[in-house]
Structures are given as C-alpha cells and as structure tokens.
C-alpha atoms as a PDB file:
ATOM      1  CA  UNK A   1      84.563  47.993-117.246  1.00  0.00           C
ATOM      2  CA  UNK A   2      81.390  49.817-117.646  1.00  0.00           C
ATOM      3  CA  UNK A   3      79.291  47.429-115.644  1.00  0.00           C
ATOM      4  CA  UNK A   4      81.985  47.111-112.771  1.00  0.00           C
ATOM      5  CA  UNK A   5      81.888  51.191-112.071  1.00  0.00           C
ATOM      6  CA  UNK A   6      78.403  50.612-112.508  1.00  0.00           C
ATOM      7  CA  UNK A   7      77.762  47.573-109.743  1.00  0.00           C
ATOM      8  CA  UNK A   8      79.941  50.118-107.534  1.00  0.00           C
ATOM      9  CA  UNK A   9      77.772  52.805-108.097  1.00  0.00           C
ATOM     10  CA  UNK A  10      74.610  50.694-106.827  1.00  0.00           C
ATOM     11  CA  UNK A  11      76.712  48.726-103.624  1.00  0.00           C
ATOM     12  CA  UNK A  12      77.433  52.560-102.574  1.00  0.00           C
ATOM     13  CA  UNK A  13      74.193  53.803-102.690  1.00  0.00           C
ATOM     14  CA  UNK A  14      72.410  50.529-101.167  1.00  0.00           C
ATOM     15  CA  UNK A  15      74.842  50.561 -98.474  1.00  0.00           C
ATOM     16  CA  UNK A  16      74.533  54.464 -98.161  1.00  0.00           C
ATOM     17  CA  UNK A  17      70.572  53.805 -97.792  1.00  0.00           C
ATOM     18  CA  UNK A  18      71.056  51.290 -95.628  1.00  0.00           C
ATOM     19  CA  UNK A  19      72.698  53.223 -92.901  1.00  0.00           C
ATOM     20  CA  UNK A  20      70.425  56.085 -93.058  1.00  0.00           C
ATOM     21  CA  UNK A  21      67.326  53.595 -92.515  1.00  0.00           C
ATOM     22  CA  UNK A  22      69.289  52.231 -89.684  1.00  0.00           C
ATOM     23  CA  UNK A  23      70.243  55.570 -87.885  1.00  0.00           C
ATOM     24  CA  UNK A  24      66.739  57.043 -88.242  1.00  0.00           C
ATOM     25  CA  UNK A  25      64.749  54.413 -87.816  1.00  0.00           C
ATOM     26  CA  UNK A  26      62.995  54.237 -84.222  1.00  0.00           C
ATOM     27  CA  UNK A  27      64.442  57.470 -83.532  1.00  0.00           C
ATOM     28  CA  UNK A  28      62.097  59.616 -81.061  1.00  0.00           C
ATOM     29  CA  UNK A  29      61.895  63.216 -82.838  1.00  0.00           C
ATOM     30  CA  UNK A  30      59.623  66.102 -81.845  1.00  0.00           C
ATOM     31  CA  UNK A  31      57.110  66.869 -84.051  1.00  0.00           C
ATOM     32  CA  UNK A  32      56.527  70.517 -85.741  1.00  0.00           C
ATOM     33  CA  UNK A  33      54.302  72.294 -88.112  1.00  0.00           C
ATOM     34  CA  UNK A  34      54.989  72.784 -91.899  1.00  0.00           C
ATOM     35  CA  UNK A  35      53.744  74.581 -94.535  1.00  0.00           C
ATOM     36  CA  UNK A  36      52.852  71.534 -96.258  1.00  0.00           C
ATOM     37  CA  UNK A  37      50.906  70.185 -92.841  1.00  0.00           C
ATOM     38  CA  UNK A  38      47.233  70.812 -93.365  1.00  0.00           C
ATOM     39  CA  UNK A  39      45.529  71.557 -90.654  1.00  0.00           C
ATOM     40  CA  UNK A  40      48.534  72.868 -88.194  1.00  0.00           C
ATOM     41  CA  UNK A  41      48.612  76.926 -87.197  1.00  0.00           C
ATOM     42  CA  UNK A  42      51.883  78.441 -88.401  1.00  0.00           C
ATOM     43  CA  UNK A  43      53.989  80.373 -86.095  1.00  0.00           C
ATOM     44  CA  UNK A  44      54.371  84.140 -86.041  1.00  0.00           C
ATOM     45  CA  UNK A  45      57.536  85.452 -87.445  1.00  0.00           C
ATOM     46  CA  UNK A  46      60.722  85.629 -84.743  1.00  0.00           C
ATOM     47  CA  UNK A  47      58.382  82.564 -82.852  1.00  0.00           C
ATOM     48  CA  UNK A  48      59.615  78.889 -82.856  1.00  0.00           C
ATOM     49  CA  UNK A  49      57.188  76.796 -84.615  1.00  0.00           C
ATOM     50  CA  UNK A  50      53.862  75.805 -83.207  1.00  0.00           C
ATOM     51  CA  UNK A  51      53.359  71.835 -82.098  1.00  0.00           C
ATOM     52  CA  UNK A  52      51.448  69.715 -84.472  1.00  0.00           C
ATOM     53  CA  UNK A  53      48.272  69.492 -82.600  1.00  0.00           C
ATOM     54  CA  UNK A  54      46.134  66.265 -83.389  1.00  0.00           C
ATOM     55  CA  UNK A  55      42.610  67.656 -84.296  1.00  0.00           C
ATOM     56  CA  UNK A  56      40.945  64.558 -83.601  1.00  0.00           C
ATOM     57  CA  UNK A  57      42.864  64.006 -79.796  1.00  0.00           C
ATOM     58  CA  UNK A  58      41.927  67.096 -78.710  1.00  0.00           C
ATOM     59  CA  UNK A  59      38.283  67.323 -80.085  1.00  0.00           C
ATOM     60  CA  UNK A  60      35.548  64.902 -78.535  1.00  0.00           C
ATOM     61  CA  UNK A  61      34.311  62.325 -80.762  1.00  0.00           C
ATOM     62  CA  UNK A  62      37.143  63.434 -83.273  1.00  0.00           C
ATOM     63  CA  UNK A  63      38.789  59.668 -84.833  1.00  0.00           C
ATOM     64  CA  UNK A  64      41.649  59.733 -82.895  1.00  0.00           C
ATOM     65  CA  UNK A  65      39.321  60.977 -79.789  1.00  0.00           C
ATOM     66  CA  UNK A  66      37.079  57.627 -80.655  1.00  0.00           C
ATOM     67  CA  UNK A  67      40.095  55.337 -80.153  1.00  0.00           C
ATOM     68  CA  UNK A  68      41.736  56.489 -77.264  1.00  0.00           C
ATOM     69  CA  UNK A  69      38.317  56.866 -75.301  1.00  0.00           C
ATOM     70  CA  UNK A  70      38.405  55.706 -71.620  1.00  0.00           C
ATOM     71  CA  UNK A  71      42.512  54.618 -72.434  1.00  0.00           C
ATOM     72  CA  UNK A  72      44.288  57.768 -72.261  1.00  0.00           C
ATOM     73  CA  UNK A  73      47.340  58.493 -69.342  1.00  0.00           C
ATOM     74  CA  UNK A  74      47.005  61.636 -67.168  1.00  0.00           C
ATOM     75  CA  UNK A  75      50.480  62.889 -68.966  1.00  0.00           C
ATOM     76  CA  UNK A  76      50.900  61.209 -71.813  1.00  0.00           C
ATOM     77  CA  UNK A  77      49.228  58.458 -73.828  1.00  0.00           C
ATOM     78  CA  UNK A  78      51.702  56.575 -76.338  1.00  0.00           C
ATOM     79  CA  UNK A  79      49.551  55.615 -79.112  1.00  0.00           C
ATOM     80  CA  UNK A  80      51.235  53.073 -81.351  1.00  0.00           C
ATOM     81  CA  UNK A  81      50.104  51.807 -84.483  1.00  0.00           C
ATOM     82  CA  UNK A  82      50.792  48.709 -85.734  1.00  0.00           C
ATOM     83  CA  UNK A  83      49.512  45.564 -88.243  1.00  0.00           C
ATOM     84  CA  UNK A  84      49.227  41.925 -87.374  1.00  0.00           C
ATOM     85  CA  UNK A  85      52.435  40.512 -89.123  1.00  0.00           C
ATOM     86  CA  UNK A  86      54.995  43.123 -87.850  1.00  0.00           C
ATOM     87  CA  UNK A  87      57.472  42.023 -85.530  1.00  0.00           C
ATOM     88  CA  UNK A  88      58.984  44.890 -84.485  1.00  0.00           C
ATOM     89  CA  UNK A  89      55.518  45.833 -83.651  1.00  0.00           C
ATOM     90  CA  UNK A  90      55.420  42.784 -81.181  1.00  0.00           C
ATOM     91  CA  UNK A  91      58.847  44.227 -79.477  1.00  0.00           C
ATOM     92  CA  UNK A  92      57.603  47.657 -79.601  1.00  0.00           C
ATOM     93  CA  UNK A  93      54.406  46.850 -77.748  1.00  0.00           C
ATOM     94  CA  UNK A  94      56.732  44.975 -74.823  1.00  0.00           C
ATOM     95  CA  UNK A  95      58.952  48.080 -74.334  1.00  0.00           C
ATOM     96  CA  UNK A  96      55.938  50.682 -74.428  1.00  0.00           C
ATOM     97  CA  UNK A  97      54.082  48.583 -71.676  1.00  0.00           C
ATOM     98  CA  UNK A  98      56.787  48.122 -69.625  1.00  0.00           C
ATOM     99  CA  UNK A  99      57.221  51.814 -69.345  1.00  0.00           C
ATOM    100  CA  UNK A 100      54.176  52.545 -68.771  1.00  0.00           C
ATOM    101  CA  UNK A 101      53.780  50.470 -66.085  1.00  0.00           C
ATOM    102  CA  UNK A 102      56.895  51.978 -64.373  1.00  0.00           C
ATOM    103  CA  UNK A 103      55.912  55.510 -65.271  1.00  0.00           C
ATOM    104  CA  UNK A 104      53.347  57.283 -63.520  1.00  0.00           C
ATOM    105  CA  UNK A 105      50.724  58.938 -65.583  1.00  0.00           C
ATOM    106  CA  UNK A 106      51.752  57.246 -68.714  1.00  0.00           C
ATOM    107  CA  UNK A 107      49.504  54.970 -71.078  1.00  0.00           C
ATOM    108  CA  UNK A 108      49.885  52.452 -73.683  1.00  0.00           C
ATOM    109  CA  UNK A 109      46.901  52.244 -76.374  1.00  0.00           C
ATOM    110  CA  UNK A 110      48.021  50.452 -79.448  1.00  0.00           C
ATOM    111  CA  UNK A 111      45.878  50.732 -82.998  1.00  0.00           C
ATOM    112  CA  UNK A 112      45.657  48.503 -85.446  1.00  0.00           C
ATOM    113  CA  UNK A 113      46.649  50.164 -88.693  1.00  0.00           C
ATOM    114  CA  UNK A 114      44.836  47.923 -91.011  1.00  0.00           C
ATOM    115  CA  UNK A 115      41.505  48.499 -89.613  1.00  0.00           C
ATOM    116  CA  UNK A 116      41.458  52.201 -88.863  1.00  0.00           C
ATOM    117  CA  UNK A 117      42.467  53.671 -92.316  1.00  0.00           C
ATOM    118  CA  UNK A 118      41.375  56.444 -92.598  1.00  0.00           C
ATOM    119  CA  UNK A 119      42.909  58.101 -88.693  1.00  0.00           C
ATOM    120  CA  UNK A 120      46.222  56.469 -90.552  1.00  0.00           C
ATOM    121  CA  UNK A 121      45.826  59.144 -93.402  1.00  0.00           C
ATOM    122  CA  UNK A 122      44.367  61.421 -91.184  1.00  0.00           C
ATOM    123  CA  UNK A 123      47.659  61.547 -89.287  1.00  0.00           C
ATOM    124  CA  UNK A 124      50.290  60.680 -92.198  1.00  0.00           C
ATOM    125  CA  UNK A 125      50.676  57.127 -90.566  1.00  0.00           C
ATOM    126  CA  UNK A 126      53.494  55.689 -93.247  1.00  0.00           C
ATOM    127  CA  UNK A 127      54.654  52.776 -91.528  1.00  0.00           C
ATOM    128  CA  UNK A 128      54.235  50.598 -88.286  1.00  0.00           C
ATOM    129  CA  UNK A 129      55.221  50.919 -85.831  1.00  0.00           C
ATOM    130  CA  UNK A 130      54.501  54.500 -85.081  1.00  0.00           C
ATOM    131  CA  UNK A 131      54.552  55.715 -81.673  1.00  0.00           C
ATOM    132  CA  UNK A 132      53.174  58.992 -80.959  1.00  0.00           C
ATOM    133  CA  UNK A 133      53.711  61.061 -77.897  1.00  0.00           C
ATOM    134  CA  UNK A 134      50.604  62.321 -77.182  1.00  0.00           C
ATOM    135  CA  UNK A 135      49.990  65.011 -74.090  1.00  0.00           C
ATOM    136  CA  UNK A 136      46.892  65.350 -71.738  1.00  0.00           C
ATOM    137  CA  UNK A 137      45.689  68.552 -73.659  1.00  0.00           C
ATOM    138  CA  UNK A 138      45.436  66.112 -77.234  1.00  0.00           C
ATOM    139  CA  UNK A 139      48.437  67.598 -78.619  1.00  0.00           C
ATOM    140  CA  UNK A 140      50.802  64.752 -80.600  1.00  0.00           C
ATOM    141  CA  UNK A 141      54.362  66.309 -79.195  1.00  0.00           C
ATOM    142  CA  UNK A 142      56.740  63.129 -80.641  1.00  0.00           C
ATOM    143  CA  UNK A 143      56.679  60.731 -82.856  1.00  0.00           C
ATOM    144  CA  UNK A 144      59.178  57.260 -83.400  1.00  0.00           C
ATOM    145  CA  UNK A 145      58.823  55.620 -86.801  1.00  0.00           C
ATOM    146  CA  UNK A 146      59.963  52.324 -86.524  1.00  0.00           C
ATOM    147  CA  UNK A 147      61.318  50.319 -83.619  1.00  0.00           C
ATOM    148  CA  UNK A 148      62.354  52.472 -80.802  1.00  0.00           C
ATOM    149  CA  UNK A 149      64.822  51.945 -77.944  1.00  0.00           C
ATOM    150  CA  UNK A 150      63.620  51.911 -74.435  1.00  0.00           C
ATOM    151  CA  UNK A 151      65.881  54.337 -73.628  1.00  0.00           C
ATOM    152  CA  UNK A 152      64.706  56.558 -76.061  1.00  0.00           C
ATOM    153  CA  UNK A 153      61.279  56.183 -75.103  1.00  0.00           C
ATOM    154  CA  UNK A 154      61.891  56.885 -71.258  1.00  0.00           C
ATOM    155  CA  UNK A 155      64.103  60.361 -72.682  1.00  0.00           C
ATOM    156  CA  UNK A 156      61.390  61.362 -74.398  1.00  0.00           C
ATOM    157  CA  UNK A 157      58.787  61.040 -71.691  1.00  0.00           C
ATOM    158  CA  UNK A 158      61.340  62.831 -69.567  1.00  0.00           C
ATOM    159  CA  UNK A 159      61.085  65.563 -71.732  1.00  0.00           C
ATOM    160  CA  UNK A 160      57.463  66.006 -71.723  1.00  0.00           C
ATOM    161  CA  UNK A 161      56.555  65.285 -68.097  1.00  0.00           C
ATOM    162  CA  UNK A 162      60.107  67.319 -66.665  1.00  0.00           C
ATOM    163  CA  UNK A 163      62.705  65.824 -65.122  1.00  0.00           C
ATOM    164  CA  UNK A 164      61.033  66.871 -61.851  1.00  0.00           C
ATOM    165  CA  UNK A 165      58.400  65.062 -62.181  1.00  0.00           C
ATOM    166  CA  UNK A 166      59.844  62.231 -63.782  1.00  0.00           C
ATOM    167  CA  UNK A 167      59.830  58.555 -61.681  1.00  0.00           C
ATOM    168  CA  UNK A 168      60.924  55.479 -62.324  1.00  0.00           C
END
C-alpha cells in the first residue's frame, strides 16, 4: 500500500512541475535588481526598484558591448541566446525576426551560447533560448526564458517603445 501512496506522491509532484514549466516558460517578465544581483544599484527606500542595467551593453568594449557592435536597433535590440541543437531556438529566431522586421527601430542579434561563455555567466544565462529586451541606453529591461509567443514579444516591445510610438 506503501508504494501505491508513494507512486501518487511522485505523479502529483511531476505533474505539478510540469505545469509550472509550462506556464512560465517563454513568459516575457521585466527584469529588477536584487540583493543577491551583483553588480545592480539598489533602490532608495519608498522607490520602486532600479532596472538591471547590463554593464557590458552600456559600456564600450564591455562583452556584451563586443557582440552587439554595429547590430544594435535604435529602440531596442533583442539579444537571444541560443546553442546549435535547440529547436525552440530555431522557432524563436523566426518569431524575433519577423518582428523586427515589422517593427521600426527594433533588432534581432542572436548569440551563440556555447561559444561566448563567459557573457553567459556574466549575465546569469541558464538556458536557451533567452531573449533579452535590451534598450538604446544598454539597459536589459526584459527577459523570456524559453520559447516565447509572438504575441508576447510584440506586448513587450509595446511596453518599452509606448503605445504611441508603437507600429506595426
């Protein structure tokens, strides 16, 4: 009987894990400072927290800097990271050129994970694809682990260029 509760126990959990890697992977999610985020000012008390700014975007010849030379947008560059055997990789690269084709201002520039290491620790890279929203000014604003959606993509450069400015 002890085995059955037990093989229960496990199908609830897996399942349980299952879901939660299904609803949060992809997902577009702004990106804010932390204590445990070296490098990233901390906001004053009664402020809301500070943006994670990407030292090496927004400082020339930084390692981020180095890769995105000569391929950043005007508004946002979406820098994806990704390894040669990852499919969703292949699907994410389709979606993120299509919109930037369509949107104004807004560039592709996809990085291979495997041979830039050490930008990968450098900006807690855990799996691929990442996508990060980066703005003209270096600053990495959002960030998609996993697959995103188009439409998530095309919300979240909404939200960074306005919806004023914002055509498709």
């Amino acid at each position: 009987m002890t085995g059955v509760v037990v093989l229960v126990v496990a199908l609830v959990a897996a399942t349980a894990f299952g879901l939660w890697w299904r609803r949060t992977s992809g997902r577009v999610v702004d990106t804010r400072a932390s204590a445990s985020v070296p490098g990233v000012e901390m906001a004053q008390p009664g402020e809301p927290p500070a943006d994670i700014v990407a030292e090496p975007a927004g400082v020339p010849g930084g390692l981020l800097g180095e890769a995105l030379t000569g391929r950043t947008g005007e508004r946002v560059t979406m820098v994806q990271f990704s390894s040669a055997f990852c499919q969703p990789c292949r699907a994410t690269r389709r979606i993120l050129e299509e919109v930037a084709v369509v949107v104004p201002g807004v560039a592709h520039v996809e990085i291979d994970a495997e041979h830039h290491l050490d930008l990968v620790r450098e900006l807690d890279v855990r799996r691929t694809p990442t996508v990060l929203f980066v703005d003209a000014a270096g600053v990495v604003r959002k960030q998609a682990s996993g697959q995103p959606r188009k439409a998530d993509v095309i919300a979240a450069l909404g939200e960074l260029i306005g919806p004023a400015d914002f055509e498709i």
